[in-house]
Structures are given as structure tokens and as C-alpha cells.
C-alpha atoms as a PDB file:
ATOM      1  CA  UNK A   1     -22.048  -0.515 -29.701  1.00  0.00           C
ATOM      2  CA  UNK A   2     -22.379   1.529 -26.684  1.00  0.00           C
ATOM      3  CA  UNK A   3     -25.547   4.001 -25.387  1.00  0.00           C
ATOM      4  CA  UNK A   4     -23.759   6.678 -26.669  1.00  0.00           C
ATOM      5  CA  UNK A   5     -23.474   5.783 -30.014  1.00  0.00           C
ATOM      6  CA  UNK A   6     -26.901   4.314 -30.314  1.00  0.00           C
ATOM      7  CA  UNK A   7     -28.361   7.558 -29.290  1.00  0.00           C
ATOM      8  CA  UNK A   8     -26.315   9.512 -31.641  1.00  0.00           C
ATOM      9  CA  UNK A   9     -29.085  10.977 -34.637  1.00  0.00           C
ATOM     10  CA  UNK A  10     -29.777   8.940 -37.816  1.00  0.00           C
ATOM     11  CA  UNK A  11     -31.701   8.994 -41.079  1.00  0.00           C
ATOM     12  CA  UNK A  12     -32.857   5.305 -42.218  1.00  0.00           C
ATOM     13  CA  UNK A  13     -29.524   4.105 -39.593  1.00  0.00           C
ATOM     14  CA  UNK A  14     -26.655   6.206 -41.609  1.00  0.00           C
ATOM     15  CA  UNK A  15     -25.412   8.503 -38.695  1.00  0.00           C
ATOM     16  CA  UNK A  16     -25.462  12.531 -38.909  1.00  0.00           C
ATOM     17  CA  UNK A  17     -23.100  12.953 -36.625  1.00  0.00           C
ATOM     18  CA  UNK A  18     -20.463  11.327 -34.340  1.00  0.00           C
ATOM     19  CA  UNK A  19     -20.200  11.792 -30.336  1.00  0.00           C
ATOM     20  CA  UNK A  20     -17.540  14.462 -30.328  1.00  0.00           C
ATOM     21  CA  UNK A  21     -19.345  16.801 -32.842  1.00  0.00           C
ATOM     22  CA  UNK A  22     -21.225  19.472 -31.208  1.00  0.00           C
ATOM     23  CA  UNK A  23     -24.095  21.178 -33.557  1.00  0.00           C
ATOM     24  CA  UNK A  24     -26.611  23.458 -33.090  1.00  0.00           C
ATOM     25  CA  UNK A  25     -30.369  22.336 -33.841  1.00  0.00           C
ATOM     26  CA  UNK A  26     -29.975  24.049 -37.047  1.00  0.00           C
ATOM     27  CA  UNK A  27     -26.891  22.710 -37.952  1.00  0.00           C
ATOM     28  CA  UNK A  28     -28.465  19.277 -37.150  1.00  0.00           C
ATOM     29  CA  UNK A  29     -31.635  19.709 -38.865  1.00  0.00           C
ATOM     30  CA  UNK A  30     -29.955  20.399 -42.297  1.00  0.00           C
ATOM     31  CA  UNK A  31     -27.615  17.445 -42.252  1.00  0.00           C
ATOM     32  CA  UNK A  32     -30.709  15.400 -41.473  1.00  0.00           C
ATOM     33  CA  UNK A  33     -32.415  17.172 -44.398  1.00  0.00           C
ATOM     34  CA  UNK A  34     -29.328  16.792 -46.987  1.00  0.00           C
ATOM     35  CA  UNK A  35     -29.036  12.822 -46.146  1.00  0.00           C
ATOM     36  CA  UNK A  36     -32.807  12.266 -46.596  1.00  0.00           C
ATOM     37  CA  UNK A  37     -32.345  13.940 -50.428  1.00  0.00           C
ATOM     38  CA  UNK A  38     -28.769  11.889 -50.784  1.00  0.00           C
ATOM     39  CA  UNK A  39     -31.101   8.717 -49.897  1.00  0.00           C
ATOM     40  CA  UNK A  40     -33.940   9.705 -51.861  1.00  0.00           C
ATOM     41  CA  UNK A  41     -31.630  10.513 -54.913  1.00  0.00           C
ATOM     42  CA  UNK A  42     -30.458   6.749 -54.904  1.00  0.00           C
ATOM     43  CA  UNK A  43     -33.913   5.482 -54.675  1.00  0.00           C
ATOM     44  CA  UNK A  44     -34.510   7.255 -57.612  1.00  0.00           C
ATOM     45  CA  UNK A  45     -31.482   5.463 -59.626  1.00  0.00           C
ATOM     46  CA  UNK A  46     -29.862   9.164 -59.665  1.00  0.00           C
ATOM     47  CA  UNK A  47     -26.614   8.215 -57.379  1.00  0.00           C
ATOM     48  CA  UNK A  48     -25.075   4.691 -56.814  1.00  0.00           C
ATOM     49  CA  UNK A  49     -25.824   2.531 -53.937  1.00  0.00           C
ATOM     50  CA  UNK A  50     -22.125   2.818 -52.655  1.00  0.00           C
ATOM     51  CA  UNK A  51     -22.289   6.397 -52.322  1.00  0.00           C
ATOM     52  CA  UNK A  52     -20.482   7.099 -48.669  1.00  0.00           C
ATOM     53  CA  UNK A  53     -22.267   8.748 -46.577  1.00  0.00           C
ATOM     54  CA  UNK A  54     -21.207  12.246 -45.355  1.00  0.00           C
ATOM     55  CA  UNK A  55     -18.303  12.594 -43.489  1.00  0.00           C
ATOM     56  CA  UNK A  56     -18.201  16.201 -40.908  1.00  0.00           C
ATOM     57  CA  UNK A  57     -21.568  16.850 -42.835  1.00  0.00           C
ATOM     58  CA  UNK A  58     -19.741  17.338 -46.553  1.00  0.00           C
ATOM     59  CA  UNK A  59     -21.199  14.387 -48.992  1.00  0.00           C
ATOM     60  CA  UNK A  60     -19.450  13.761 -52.282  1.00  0.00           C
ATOM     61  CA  UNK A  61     -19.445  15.551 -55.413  1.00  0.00           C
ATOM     62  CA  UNK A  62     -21.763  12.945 -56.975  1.00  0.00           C
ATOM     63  CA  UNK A  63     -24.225  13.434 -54.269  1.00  0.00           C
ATOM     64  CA  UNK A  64     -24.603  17.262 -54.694  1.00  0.00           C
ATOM     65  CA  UNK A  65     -25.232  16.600 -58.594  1.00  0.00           C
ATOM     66  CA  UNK A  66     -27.443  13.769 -58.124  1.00  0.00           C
ATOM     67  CA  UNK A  67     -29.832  15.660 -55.289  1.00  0.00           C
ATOM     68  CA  UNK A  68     -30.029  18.841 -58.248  1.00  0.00           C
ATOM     69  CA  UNK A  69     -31.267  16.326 -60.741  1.00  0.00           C
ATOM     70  CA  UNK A  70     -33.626  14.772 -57.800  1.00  0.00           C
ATOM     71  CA  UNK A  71     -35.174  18.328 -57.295  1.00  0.00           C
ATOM     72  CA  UNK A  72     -35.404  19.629 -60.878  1.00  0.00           C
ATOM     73  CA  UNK A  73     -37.162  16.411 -61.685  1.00  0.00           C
ATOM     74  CA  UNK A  74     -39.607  15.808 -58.473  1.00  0.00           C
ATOM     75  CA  UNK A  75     -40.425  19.637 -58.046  1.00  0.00           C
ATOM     76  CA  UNK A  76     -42.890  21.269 -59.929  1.00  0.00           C
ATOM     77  CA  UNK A  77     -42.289  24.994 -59.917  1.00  0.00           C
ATOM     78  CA  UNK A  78     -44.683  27.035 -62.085  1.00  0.00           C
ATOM     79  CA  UNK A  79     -43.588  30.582 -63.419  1.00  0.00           C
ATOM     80  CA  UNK A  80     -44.914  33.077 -61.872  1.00  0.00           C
ATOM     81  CA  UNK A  81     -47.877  35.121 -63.727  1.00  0.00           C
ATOM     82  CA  UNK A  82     -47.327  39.010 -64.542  1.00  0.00           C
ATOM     83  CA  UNK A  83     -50.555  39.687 -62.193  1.00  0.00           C
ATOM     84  CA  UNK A  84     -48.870  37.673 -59.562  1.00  0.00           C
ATOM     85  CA  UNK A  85     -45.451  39.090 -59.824  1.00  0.00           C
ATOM     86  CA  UNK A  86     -47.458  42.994 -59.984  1.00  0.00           C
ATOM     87  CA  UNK A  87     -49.340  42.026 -56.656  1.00  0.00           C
ATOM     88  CA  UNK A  88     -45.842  41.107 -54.891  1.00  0.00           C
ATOM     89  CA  UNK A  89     -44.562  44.202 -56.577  1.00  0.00           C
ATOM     90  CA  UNK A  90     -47.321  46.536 -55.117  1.00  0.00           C
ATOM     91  CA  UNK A  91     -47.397  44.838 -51.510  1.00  0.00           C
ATOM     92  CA  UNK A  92     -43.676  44.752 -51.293  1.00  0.00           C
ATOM     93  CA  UNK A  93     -42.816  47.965 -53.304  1.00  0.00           C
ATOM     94  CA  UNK A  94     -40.266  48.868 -50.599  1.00  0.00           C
ATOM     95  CA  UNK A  95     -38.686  46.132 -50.389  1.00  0.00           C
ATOM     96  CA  UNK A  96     -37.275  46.828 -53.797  1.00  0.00           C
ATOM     97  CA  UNK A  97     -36.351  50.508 -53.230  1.00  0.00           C
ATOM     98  CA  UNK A  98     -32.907  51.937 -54.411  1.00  0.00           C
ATOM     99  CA  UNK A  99     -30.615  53.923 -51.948  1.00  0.00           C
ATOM    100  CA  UNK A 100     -32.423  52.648 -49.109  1.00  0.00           C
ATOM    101  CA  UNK A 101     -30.439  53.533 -45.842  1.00  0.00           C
ATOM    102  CA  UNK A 102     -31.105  52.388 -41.988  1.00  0.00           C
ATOM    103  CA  UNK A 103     -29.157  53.699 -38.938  1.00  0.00           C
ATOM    104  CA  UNK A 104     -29.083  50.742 -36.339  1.00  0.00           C
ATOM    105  CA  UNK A 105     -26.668  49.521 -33.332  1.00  0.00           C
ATOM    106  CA  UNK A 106     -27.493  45.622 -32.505  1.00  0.00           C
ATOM    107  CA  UNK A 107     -27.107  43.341 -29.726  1.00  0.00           C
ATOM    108  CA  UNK A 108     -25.759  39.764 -31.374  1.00  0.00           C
ATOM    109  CA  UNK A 109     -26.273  36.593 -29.575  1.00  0.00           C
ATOM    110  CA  UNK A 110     -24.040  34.429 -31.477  1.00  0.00           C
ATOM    111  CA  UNK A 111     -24.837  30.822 -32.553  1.00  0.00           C
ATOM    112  CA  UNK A 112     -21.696  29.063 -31.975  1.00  0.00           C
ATOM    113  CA  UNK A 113     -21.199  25.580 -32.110  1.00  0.00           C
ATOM    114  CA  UNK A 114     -22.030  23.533 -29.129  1.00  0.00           C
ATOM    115  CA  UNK A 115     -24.121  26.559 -27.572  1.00  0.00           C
ATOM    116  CA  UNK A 116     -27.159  25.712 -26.242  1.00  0.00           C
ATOM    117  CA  UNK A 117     -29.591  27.398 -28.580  1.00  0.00           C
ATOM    118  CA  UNK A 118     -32.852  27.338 -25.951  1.00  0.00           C
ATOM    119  CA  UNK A 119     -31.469  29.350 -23.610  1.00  0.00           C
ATOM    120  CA  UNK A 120     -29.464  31.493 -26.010  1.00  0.00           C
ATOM    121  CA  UNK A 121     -32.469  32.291 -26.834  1.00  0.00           C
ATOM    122  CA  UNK A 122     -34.175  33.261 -23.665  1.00  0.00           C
ATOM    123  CA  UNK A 123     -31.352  35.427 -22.970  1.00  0.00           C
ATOM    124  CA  UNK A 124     -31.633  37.246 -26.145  1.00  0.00           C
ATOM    125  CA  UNK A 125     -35.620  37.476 -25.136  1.00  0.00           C
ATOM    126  CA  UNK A 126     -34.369  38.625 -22.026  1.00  0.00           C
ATOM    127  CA  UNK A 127     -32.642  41.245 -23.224  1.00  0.00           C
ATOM    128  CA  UNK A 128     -35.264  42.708 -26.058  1.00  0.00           C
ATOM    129  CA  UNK A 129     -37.938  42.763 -23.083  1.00  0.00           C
ATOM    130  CA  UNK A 130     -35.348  45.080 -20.642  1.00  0.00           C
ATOM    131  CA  UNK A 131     -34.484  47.736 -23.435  1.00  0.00           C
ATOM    132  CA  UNK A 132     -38.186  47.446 -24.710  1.00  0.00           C
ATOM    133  CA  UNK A 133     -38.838  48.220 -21.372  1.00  0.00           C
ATOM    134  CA  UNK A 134     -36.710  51.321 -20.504  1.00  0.00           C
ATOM    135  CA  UNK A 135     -37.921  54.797 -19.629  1.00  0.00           C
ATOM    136  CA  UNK A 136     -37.402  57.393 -22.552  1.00  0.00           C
ATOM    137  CA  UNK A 137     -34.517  59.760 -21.202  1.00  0.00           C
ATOM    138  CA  UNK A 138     -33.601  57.572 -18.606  1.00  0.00           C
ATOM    139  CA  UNK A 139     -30.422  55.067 -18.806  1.00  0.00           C
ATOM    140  CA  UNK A 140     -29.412  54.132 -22.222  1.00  0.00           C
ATOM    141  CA  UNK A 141     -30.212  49.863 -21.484  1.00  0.00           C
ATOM    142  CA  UNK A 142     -29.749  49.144 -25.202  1.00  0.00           C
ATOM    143  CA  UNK A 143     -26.008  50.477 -25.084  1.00  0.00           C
ATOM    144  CA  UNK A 144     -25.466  49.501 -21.996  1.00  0.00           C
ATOM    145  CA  UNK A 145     -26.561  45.806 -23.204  1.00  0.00           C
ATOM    146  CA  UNK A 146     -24.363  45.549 -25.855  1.00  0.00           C
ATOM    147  CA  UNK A 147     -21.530  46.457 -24.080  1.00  0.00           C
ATOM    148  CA  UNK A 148     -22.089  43.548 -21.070  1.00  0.00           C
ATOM    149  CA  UNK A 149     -23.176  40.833 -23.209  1.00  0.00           C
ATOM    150  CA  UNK A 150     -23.213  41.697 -27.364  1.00  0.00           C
ATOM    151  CA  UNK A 151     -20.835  38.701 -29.256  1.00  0.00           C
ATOM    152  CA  UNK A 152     -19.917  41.434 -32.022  1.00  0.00           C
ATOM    153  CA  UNK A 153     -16.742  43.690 -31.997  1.00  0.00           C
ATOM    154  CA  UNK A 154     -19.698  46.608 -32.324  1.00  0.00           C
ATOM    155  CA  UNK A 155     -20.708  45.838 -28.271  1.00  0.00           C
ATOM    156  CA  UNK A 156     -17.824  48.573 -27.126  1.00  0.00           C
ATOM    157  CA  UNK A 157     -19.668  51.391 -29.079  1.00  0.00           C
ATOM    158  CA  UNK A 158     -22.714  50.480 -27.851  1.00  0.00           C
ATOM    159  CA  UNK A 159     -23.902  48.063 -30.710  1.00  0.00           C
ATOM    160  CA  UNK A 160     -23.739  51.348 -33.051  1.00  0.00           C
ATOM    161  CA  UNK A 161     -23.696  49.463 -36.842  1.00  0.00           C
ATOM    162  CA  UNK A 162     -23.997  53.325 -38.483  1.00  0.00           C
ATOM    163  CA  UNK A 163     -25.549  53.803 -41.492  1.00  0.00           C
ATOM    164  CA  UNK A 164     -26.321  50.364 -44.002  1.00  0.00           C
ATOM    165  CA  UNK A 165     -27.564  49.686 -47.152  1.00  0.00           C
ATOM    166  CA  UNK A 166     -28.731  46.300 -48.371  1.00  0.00           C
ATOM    167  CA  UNK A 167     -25.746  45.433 -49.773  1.00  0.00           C
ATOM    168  CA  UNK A 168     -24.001  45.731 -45.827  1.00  0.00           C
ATOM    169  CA  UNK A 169     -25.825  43.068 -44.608  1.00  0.00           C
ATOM    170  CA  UNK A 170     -26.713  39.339 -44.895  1.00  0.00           C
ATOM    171  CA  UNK A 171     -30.043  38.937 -47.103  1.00  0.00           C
ATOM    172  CA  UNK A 172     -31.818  37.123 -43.897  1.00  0.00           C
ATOM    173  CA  UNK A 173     -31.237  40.100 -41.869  1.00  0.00           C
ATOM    174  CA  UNK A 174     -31.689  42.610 -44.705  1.00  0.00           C
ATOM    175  CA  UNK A 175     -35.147  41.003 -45.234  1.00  0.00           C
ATOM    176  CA  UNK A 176     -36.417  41.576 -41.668  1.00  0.00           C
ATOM    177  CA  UNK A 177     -34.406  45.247 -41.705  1.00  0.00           C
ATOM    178  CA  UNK A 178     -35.226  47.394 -45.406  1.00  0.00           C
ATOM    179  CA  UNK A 179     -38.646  48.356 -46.725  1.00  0.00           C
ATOM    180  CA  UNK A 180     -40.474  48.679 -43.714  1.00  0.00           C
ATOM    181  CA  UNK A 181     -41.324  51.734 -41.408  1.00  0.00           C
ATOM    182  CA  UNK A 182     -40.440  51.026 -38.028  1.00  0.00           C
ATOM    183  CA  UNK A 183     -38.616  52.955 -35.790  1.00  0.00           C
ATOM    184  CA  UNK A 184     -36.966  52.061 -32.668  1.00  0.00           C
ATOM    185  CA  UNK A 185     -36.355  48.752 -30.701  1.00  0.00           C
ATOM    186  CA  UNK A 186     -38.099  45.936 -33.089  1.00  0.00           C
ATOM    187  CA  UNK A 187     -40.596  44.037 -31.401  1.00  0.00           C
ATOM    188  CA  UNK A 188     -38.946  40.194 -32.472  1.00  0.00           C
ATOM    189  CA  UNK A 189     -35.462  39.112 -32.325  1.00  0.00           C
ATOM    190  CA  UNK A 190     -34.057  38.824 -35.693  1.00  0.00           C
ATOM    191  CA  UNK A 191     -32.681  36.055 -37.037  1.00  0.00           C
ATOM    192  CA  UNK A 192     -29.800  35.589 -39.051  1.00  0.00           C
ATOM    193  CA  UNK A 193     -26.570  33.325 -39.830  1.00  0.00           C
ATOM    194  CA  UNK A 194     -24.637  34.940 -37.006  1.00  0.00           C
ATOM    195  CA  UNK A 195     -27.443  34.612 -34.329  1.00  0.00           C
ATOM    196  CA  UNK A 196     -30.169  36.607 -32.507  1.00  0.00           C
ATOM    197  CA  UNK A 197     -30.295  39.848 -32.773  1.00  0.00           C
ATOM    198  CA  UNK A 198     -31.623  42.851 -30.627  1.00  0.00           C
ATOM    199  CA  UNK A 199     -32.010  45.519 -33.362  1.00  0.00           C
ATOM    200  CA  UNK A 200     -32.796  49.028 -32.944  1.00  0.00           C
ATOM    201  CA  UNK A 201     -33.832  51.702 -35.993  1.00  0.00           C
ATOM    202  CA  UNK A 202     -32.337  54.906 -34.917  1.00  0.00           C
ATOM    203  CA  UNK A 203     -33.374  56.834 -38.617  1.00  0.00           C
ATOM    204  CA  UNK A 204     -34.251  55.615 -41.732  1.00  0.00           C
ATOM    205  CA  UNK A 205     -33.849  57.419 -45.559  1.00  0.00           C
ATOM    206  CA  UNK A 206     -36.647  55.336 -47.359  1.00  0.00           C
ATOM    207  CA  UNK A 207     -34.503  55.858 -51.166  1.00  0.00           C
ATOM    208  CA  UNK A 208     -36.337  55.421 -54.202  1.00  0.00           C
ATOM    209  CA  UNK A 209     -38.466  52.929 -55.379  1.00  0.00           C
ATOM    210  CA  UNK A 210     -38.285  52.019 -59.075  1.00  0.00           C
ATOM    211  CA  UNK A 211     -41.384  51.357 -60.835  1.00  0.00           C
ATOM    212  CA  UNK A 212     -42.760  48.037 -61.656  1.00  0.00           C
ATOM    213  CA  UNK A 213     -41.188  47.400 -64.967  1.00  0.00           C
ATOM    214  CA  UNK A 214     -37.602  48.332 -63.838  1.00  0.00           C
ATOM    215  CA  UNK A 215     -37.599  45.523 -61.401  1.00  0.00           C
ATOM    216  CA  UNK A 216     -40.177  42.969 -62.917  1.00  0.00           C
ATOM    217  CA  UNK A 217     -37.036  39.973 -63.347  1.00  0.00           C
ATOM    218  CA  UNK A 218     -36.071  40.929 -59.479  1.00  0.00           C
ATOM    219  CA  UNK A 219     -40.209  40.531 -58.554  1.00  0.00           C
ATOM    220  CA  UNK A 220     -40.189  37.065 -60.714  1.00  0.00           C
ATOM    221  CA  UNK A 221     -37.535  35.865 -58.965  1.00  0.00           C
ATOM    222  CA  UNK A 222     -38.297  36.659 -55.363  1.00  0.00           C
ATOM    223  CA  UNK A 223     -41.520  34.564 -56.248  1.00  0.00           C
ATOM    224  CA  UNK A 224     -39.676  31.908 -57.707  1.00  0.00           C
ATOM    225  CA  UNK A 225     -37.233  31.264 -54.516  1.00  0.00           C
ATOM    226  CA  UNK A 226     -40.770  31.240 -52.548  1.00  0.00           C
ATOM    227  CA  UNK A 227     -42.682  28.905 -54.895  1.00  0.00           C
ATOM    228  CA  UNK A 228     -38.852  26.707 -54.539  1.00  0.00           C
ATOM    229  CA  UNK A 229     -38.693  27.148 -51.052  1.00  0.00           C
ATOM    230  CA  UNK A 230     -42.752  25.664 -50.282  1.00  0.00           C
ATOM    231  CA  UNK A 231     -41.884  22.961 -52.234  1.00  0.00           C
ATOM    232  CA  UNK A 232     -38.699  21.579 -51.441  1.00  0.00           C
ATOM    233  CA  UNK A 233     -40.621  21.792 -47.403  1.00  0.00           C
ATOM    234  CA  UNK A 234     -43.570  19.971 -48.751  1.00  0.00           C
ATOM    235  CA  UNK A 235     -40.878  17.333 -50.472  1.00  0.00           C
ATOM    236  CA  UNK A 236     -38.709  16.874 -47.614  1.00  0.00           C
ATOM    237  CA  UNK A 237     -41.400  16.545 -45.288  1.00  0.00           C
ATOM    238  CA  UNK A 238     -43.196  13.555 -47.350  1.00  0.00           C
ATOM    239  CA  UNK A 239     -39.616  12.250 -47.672  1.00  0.00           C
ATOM    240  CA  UNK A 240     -39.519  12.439 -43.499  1.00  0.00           C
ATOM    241  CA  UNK A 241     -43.068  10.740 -42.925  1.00  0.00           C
ATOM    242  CA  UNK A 242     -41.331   7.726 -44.799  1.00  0.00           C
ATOM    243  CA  UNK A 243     -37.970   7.732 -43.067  1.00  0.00           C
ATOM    244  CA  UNK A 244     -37.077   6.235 -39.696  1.00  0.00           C
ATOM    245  CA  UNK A 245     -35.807   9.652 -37.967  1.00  0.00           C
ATOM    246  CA  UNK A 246     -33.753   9.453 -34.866  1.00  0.00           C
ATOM    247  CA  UNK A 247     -32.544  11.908 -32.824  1.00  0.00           C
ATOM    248  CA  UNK A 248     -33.712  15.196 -35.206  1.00  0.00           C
ATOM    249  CA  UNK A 249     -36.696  17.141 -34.794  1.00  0.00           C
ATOM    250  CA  UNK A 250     -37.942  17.778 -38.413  1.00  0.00           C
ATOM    251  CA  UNK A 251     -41.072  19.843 -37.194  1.00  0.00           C
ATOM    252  CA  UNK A 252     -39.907  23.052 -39.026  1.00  0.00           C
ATOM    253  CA  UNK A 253     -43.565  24.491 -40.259  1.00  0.00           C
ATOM    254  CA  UNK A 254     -41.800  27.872 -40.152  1.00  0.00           C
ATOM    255  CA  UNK A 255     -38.116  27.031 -40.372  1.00  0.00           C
ATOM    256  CA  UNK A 256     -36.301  26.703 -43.825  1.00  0.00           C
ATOM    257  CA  UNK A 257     -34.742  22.969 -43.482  1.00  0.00           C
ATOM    258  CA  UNK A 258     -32.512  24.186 -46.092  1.00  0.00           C
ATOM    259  CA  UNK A 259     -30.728  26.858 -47.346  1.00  0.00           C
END
């Protein structure tokens, strides 16, 4: 066994990934998440001891049904109450608004595989400060940005995306786009399957927002993907604190470790 290989990640010894695989932190982070559930799921008597380990991160049929039953049985998930799902409802009422449009043109800093996310990142920091930073009236930066460095086809017309609804976009980006008021050159990067994104809000046309009852099975089930999503972090972190981890950073207070 070479240096190499014995530096190569691992959950409990079974390897993540092999020398000539190149993954983002991400990328890494969930495979390290998915093989703690595939070993937790045999502890539990759920999937047989010979199950082989993933192979390009894809595990086997039985593994995928065996880590289901592991969750439905180990997390508890209460329904949420009417008051709670009315609070959401209130604090979020645009969030569930019909017809919603937003004009916006984008910078994307794509994650690719074998990019080095870190200073991806700074770039893309980089390049929200300069167009933050540009006089009104002066020289378009933000189309001028997208052009030089933007990884999506959209770059040679200045990052111009036109006119979206919801249904345009990924629900990541969607999340961090529709039912709020700004305006202009967001203040964060936002984050979604493709990369980092510079976004700017040329106009919005807010569209309407259906009263509570309308959408009370959409409210109850935003809540439930929340309540699921606290849980299975809470799970997979006690499932961490027992596991030897090498090679993986599994801090992820405000990461999802999986999607």
C-alpha cells in the first residue's frame, strides 16, 4: 500500500474514492455521508454484511432500500401543527405567490469536477465585490464580467437570463431568487447545483399570492422537508462522532450533507 492510497478518504477503512477520481468537497462530503448510512443500515440488521461497497460513488440497489428503511425507522418527524404551518405561511407568504416573475442576467462560476472550490470561490467573491462596487452610469462591470469570465452560454449577452418564473430555475436557486424584494446586485453569491452565482434583479412582477388555505398541503410540506432535513444532520452527525473519518471534513453546521 503506497502514501497515496493510504491518504485517499475513508469511512470506518471502506474507501470513498480512488486516486484518479477528482471531486469537489461537496461531491466528497456526500459519498462520505451515503457510506456512513450504508454502514449504519447493516448495523441495524437492515442490509447484509457482504454488501459491496460503492463503486464511482453508486451503491447497490439493496443499499438505497435498506438506508430508506434506516431513516423512516431512526427519524422521528412530527407533523407539522396548523398554527405552525399558518406562521410559515404568514412569514413566507411570498414565497408561495403565483405568476411571480424576476428579470436577472448572472455571472456562473461553475463547479466542475476537479476545480478547486476555495479559490473558485474567491474569484466569484471577487467578482460580486467589483460590480457591487461600480459607479451608477459609469461602465457596465456586471456585463462586462460575464462576458470575460461567466461559465454559462448567457456570458456573450452579458449574463442577461430575461424574464423567469419558478418553474425556470433549479429550486436551490429559486429559493434564494422569488418572494423577496430586492433589487439590484444581491449582496451573497448564490448557490446552486451549477455553481456560484453573481445575480443581479433588474425588475421584478411580485404575482399573486394565494391565501392560506389554497396552499396549506404546499406550507405542510415545506415544513416537513425542514423538520427531515434537521434531522437526518442531527443523525448523520451522531453517526460521524462514532465513525473513524479520514480524509472528509463533515463540519457542515450550515451545509446540507445530503440532498
Amino acid at each position: 500500500m503506497n502514501v497515496n492510497t493510504l491518504s485517499l478518504p475513508r469511512i470506518n477503512g471502506v474507501l470513498l474514492a480512488d486516486a484518479k477520481e477528482a471531486l469537489s468537497v461537496e461531491e466528497l462530503r456526500q459519498r462520505a455521508c451515503a457510506e456512513l448510512l450504508r454502514q449504519a443500515a447493516i448495523q441495524a440488521d437492515l442490509l447484509a454484511s457482504d454488501d459491496p461497497p460503492p463503486s464511482g460513488g453508486a451503491m447497490s440497489e439493496a443499499a438505497s432500500a435498506a438506508i430508506e428503511a434506516l431513516l423512516d425507522r431512526e427519524l422521528v418527524l412530527p407533523a407539522p401543527s396548523d398554527e405552525a404551518c399558518r406562521r410559515h405561511h404568514a412569514a413566507q407568504r411570498g414565497r408561495y405567490a403565483v405568476g411571480e416573475r424576476v428579470q436577472l442576467r448572472h455571472v456562473l462560476f461553475a463547479v466542475t469536477p476537479g476545480v478547486d472550490v476555495n479559490a473558485l470561490r474567491q474569484r466569484a467573491e471577487g467578482c460580486l465585490l467589483d460590480v457591487r462596487c461600480a459607479s451608477p452610469g459609469g461602465e457596465d462591470r456586471f456585463a462586462a464580467a460575464a462576458a470575460a469570465t461567466s461559465n454559462c452560454p448567457s456570458g456573450a449577452e452579458g449574463g442577461a437570463l430575461g424574464w423567469l418564473t419558478t418553474a425556470d430555475c433549479a429550486p436551490e436557486f429559486a429559493r434564494e431568487i422569488f418572494g423577496k424584494p430586492d433589487v439590484g446586485v444581491l449582496p451573497r453569491l448564490v448557490h446552486s447545483r451549477f455553481g456560484l452565482h453573481v445575480v443581479e434583479v433588474l425588475a421584478r412582477e411580485p404575482g399573486v399570492v394565494p391565501e392560506f388555505e389554497a396552499v396549506k398541503s404546499a406550507v405542510a410540506q415545506a415544513l416537513r422537508q425542514q423538520t427531515f432535513t434537521t434531522a437526518l444532520r442531527q443523525y448523520l452527525q451522531l453517526l460521524a462522532g462514532q465513525a473513524q473519518v479520514e480524509g472528509v471534513d463533515l463540519d457542515a453546521a450550515d451545509t446540507p450533507l445530503v440532498q
